[in-house]
N, C-alpha and C. Protein backbone atom coordinates (compact mmCIF):
# COMPACT_ATOMS: atom_id res chain seq x y z
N UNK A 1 7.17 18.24 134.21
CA UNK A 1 7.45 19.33 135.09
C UNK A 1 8.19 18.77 136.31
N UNK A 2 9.05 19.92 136.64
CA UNK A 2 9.95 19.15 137.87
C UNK A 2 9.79 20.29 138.89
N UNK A 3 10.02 20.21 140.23
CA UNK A 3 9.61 21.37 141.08
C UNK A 3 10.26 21.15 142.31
N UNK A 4 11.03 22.44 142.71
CA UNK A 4 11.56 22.28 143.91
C UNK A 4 11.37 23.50 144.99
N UNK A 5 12.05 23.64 145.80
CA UNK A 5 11.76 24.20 146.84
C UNK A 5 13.66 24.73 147.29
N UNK A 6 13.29 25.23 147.95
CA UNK A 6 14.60 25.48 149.20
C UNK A 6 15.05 24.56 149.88
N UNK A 7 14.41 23.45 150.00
CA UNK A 7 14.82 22.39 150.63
C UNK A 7 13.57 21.40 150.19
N UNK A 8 13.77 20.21 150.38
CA UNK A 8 13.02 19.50 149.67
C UNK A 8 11.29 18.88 150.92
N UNK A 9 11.01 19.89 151.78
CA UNK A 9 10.10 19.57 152.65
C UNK A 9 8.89 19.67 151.97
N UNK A 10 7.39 19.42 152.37
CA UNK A 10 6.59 19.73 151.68
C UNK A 10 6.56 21.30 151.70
N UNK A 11 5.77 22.07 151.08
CA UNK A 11 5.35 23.42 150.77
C UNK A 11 3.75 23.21 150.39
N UNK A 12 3.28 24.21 151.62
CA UNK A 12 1.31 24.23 151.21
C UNK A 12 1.19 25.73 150.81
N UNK A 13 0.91 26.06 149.74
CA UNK A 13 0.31 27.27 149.31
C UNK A 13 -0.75 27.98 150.08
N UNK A 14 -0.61 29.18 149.94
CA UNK A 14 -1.47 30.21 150.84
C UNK A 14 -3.25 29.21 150.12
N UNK A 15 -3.29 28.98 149.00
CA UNK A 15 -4.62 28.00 148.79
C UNK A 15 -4.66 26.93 149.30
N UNK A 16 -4.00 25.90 149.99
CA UNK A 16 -4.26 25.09 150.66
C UNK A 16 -3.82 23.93 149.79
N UNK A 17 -3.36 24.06 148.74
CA UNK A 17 -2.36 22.95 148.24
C UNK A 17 -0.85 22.52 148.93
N UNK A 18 -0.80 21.18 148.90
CA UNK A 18 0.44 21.10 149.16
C UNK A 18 1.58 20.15 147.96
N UNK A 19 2.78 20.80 148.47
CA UNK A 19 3.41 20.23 146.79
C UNK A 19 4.83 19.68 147.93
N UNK A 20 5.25 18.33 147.32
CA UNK A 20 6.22 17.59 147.77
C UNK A 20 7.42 17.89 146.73
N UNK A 21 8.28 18.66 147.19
CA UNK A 21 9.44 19.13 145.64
C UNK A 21 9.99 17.83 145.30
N UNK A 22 10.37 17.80 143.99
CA UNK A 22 11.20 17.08 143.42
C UNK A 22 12.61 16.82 144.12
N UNK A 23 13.33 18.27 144.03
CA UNK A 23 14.47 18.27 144.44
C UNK A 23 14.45 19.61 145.04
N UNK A 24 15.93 20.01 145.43
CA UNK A 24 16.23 21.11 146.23
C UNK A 24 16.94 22.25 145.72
N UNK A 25 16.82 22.92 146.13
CA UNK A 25 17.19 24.43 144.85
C UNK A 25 19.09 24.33 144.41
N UNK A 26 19.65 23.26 146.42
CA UNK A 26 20.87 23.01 145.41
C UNK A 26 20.65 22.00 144.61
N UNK A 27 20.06 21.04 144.76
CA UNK A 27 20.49 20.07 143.91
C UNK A 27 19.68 19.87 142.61
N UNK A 28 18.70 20.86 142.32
CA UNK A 28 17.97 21.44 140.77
C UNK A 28 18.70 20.61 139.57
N UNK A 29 18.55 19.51 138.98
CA UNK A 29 19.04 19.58 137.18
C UNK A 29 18.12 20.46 136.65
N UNK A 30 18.77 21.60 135.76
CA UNK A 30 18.28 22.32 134.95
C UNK A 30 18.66 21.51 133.57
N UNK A 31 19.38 20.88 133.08
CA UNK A 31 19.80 20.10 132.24
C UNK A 31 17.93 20.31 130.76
N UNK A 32 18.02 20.58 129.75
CA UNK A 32 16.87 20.30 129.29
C UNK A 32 15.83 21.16 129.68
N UNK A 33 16.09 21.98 130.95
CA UNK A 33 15.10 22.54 131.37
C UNK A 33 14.32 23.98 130.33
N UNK A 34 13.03 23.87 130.39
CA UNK A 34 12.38 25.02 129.16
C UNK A 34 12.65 26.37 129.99
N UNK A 35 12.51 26.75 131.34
CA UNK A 35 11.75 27.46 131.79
C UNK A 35 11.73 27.50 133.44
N UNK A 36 11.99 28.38 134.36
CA UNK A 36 12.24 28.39 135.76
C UNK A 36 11.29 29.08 136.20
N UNK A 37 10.04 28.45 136.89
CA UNK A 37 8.80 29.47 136.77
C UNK A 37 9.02 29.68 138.62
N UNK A 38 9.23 30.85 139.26
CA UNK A 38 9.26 31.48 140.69
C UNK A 38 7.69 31.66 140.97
N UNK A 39 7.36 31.09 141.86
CA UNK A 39 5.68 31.37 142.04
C UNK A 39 5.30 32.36 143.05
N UNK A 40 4.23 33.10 142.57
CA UNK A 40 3.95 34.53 143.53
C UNK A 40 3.87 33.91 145.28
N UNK A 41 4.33 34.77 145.71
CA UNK A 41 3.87 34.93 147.49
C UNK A 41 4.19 36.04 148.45
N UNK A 42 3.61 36.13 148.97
CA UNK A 42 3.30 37.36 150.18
C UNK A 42 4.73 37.16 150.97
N UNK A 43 5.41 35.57 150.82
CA UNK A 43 6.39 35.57 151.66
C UNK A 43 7.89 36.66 151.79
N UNK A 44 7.61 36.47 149.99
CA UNK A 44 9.07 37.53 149.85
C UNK A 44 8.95 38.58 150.21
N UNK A 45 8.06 39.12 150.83
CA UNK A 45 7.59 40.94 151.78
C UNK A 45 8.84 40.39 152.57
N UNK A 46 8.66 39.53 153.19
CA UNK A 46 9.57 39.32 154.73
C UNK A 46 10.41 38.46 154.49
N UNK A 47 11.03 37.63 153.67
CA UNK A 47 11.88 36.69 153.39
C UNK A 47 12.78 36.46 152.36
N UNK A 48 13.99 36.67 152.45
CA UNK A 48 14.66 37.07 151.06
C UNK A 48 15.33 35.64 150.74
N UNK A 49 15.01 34.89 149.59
CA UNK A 49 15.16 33.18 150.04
C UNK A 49 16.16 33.13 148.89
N UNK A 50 17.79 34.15 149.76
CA UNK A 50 19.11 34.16 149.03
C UNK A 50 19.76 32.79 148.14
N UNK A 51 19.36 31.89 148.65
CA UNK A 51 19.85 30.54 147.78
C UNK A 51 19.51 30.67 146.94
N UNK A 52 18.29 31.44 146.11
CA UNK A 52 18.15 31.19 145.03
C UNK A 52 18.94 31.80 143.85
N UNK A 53 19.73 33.04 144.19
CA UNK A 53 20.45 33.78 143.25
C UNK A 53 21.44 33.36 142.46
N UNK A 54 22.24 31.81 143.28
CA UNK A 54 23.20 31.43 141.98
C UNK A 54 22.14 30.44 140.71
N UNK A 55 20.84 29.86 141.42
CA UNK A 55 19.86 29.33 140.50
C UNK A 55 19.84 30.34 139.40
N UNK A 56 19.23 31.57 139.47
CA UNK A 56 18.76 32.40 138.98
C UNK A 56 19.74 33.02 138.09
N UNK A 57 21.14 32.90 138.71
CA UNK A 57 22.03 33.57 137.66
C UNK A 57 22.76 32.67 136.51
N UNK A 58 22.58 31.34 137.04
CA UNK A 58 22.81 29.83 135.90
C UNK A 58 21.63 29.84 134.69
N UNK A 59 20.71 30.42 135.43
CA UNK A 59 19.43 30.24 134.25
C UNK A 59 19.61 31.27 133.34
N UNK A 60 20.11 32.71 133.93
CA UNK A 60 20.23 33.51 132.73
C UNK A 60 21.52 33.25 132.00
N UNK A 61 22.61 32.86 132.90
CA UNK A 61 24.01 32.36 131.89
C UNK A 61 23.70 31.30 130.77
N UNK A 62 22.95 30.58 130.95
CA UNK A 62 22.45 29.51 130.09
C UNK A 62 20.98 29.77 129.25
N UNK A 63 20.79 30.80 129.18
CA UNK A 63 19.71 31.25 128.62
C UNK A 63 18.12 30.40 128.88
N UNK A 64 17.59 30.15 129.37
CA UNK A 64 16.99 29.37 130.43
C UNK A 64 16.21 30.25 131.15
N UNK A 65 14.72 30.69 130.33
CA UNK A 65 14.13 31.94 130.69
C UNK A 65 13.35 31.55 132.28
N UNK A 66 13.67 32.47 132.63
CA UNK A 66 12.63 32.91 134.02
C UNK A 66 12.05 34.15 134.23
N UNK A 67 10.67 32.83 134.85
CA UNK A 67 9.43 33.91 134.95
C UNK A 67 8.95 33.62 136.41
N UNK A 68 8.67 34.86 136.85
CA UNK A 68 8.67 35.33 138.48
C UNK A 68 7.17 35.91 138.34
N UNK A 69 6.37 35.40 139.18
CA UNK A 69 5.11 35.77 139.34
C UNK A 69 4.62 36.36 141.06
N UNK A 70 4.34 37.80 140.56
CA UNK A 70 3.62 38.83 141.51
C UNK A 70 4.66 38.81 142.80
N UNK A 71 4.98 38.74 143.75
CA UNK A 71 5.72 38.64 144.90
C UNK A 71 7.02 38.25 144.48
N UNK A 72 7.21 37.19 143.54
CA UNK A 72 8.66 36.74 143.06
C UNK A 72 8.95 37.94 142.37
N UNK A 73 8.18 38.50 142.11
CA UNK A 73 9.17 39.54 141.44
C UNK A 73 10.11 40.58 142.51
N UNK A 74 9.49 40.23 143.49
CA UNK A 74 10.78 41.15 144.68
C UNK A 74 12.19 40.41 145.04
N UNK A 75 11.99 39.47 145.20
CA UNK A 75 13.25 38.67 144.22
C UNK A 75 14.33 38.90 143.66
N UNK A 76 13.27 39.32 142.21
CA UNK A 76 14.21 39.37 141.31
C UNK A 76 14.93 40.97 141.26
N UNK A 77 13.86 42.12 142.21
CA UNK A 77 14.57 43.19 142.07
C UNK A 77 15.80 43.61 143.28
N UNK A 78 15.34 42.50 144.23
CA UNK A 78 16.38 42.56 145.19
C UNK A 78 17.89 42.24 144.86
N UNK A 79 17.98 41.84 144.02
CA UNK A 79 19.02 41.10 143.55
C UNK A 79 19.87 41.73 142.28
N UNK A 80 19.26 42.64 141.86
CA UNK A 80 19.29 42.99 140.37
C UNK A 80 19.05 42.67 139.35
N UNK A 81 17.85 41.35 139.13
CA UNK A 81 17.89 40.86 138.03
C UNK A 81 17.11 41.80 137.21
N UNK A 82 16.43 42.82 137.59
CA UNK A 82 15.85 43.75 136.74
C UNK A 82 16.32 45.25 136.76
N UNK A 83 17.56 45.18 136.84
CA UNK A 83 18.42 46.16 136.66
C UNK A 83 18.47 46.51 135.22
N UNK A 84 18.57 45.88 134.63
CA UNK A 84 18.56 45.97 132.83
C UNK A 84 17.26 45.92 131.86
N UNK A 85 16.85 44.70 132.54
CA UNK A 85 15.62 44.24 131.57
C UNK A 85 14.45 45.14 131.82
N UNK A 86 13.54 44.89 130.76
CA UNK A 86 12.23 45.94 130.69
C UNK A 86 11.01 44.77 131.47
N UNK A 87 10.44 45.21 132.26
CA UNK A 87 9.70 44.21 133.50
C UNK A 87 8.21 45.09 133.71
N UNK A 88 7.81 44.07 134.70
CA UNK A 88 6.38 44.34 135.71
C UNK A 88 6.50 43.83 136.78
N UNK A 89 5.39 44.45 137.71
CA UNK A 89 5.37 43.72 139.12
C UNK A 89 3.96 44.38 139.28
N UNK A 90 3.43 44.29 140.94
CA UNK A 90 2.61 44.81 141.25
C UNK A 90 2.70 46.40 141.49
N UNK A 91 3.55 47.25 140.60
CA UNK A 91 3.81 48.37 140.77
C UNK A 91 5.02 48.62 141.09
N UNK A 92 5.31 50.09 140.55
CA UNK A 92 6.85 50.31 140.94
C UNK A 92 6.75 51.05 142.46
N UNK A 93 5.80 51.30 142.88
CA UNK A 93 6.05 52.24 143.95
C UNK A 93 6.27 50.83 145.00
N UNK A 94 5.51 49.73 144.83
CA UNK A 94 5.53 48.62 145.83
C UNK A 94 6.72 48.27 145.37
N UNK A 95 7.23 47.80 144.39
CA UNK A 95 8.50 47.43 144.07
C UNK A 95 9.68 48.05 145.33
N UNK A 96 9.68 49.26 145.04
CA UNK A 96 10.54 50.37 145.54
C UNK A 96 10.29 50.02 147.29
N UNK A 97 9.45 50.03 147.44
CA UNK A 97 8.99 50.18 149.10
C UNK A 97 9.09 48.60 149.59
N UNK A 98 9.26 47.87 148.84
CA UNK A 98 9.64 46.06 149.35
C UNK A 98 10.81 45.74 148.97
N UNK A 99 11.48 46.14 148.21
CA UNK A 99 13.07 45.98 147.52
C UNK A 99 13.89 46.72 147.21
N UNK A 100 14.59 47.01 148.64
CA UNK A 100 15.07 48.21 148.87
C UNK A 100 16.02 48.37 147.68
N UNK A 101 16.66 47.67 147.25
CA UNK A 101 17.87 47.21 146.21
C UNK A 101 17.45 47.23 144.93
N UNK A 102 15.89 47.64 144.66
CA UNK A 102 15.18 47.65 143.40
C UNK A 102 16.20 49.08 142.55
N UNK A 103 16.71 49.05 141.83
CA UNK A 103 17.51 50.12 140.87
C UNK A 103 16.82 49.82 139.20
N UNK A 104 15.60 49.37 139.23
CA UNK A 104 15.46 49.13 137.45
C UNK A 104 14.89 50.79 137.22
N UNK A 105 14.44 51.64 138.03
CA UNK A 105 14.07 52.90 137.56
C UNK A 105 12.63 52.79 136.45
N UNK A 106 12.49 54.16 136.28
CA UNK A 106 11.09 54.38 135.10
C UNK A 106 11.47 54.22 134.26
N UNK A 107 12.69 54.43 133.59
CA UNK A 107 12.86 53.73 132.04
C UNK A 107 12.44 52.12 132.11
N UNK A 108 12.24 51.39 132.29
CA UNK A 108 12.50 50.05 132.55
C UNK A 108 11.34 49.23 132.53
N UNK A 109 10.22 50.19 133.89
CA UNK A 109 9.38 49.43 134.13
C UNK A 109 8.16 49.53 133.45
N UNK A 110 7.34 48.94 133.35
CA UNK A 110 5.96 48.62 132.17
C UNK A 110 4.98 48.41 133.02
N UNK A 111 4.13 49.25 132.82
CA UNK A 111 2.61 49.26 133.80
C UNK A 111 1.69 48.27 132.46
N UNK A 112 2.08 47.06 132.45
CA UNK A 112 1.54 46.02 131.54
C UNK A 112 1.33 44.57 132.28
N UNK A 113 0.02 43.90 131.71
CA UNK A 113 -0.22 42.69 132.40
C UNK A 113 0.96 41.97 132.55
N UNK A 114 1.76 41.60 131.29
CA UNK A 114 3.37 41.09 131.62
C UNK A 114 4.38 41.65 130.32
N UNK A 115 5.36 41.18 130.73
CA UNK A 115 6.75 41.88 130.15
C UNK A 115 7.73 41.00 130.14
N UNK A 116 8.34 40.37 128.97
CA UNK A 116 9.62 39.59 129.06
C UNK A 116 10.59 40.20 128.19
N UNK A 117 11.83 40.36 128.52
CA UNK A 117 12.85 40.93 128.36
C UNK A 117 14.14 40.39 128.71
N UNK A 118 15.60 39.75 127.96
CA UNK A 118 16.43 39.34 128.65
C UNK A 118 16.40 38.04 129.17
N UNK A 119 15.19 37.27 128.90
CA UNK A 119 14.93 36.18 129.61
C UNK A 119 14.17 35.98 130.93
N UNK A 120 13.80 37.03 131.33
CA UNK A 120 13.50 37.26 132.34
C UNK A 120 11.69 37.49 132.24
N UNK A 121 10.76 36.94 132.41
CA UNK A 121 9.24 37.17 132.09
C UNK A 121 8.84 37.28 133.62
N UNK A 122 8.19 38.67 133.41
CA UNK A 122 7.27 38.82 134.27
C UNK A 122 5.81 39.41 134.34
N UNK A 123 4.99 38.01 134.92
CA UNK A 123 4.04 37.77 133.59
C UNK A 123 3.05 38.19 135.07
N UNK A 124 1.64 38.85 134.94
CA UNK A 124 1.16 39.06 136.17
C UNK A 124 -0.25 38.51 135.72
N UNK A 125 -0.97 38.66 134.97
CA UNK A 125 -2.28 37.84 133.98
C UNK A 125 -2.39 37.35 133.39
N UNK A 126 -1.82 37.59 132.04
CA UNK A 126 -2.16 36.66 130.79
C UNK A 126 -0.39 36.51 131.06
N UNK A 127 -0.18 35.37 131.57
CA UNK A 127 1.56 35.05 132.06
C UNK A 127 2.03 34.35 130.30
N UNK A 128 1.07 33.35 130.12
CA UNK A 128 1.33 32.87 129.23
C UNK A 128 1.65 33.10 127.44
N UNK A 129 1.23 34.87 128.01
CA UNK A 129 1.05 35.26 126.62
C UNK A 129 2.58 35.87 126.26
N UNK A 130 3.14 35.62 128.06
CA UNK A 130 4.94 36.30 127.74
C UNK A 130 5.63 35.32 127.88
N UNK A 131 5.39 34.06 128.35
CA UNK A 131 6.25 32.92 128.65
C UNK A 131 6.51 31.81 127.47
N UNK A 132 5.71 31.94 126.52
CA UNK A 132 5.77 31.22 125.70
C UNK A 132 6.72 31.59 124.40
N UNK A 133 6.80 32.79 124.12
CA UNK A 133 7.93 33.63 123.20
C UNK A 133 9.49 33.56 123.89
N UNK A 134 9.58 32.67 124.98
CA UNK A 134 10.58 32.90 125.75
C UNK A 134 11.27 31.55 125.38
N UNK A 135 10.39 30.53 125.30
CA UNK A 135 10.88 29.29 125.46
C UNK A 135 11.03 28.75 123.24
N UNK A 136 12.26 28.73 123.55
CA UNK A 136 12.76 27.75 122.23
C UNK A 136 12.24 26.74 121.59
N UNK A 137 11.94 27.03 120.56
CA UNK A 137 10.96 26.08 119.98
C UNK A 137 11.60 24.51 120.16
N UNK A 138 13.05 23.96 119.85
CA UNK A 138 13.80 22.97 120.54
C UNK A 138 13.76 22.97 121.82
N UNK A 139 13.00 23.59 122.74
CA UNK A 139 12.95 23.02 123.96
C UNK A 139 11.80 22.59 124.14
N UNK A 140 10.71 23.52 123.58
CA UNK A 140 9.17 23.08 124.09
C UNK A 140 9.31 21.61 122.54
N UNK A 141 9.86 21.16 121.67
CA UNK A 141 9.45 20.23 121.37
C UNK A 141 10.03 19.08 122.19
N UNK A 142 11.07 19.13 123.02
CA UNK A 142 11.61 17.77 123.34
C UNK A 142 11.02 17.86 124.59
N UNK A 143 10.50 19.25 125.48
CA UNK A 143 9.84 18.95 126.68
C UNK A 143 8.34 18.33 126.38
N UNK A 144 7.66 18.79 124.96
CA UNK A 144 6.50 17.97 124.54
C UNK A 144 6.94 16.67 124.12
N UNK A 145 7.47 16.03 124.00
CA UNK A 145 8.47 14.69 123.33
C UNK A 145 8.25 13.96 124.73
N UNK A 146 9.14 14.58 125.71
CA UNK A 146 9.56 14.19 126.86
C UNK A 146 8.34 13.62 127.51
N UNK A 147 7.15 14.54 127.51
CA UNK A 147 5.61 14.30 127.97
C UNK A 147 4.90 13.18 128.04
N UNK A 148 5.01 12.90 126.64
CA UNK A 148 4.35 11.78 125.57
C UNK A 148 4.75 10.85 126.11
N UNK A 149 6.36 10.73 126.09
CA UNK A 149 6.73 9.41 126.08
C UNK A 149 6.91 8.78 127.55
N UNK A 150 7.01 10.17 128.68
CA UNK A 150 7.41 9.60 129.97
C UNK A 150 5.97 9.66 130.90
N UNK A 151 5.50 10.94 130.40
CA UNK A 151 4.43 11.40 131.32
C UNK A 151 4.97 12.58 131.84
N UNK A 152 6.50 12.82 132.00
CA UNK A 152 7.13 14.27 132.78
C UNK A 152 7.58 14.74 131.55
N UNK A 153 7.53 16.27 131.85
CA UNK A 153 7.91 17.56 130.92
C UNK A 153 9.19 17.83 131.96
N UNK A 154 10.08 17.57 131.61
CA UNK A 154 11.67 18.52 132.19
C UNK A 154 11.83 19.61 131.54
């Protein structure tokens, strides 16, 4: 696993972890990568953390699923990435009322633990039960390969 940030400072989670990124959202190798997991936070209410959108739009050009959890998903509707795809969040009415730019409408959205569609998983409980149909069986074997032999999953 590789993990970055907006810049490469530490980051302490609203739990009191702190995580030292790998690298920086510009300088990300996705190269090999299974999977772009956005982690939930209260931050994106108030913070729209725009660098990430050419990330986000390389991962879907390259098919390179991403999954946005609970708060990341405002994110992804700010932006349009769920303009098309069939999704979840913590609701569409919160959706709507935090992302002003949210346009995925009621056709779209899924009052379901998670939903992947397009590449795009948004997984809110059982995350894993949508993230894993996402990822290529040639990727999760060479990122399990990769494991074994290095200790890191890219």
């Amino acid at each position: 696993m590789v993990t970055f940030g907006l810049t490469k400072e530490p980051v302490t989670t609203s739990g009191g972890v702190t995580i030292l990124p790998d690298a920086d959202v510009n300088t990300i190798d996705l190269t090999g990568a299974a999977m772009v997991i956005l982690p939930g936070s209260s931050q994106y209410e108030h913070d729209d953390p725009t660098q990430l959108v050419p990330l986000i739009q390389n991962c879907i050009r390259n098919t390179i699923p991403v999954a946005a959890i609970c708060g990341a998903t405002l994110f992804l509707a700010n932006h349009g990435f769920l303009d098309t795809v069939r999704h979840t969040s913590c609701g569409q009415e919160w959706l709507k009322e935090h992302a002003p730019a949210y346009r995925g409408g009621e056709h779209l959205y899924e009052h379901a633990p998670s939903v992947a569609d397009g590449g795009v998983s948004l997984p809110q409980i059982h995350w894993v039960l949508s993230i894993l149909p996402t990822i290529s069986y040639k990727r999760w074997m060479c990122s399990r390969r990769s494991f074994w032999n290095s200790g890191m999953v890219r």
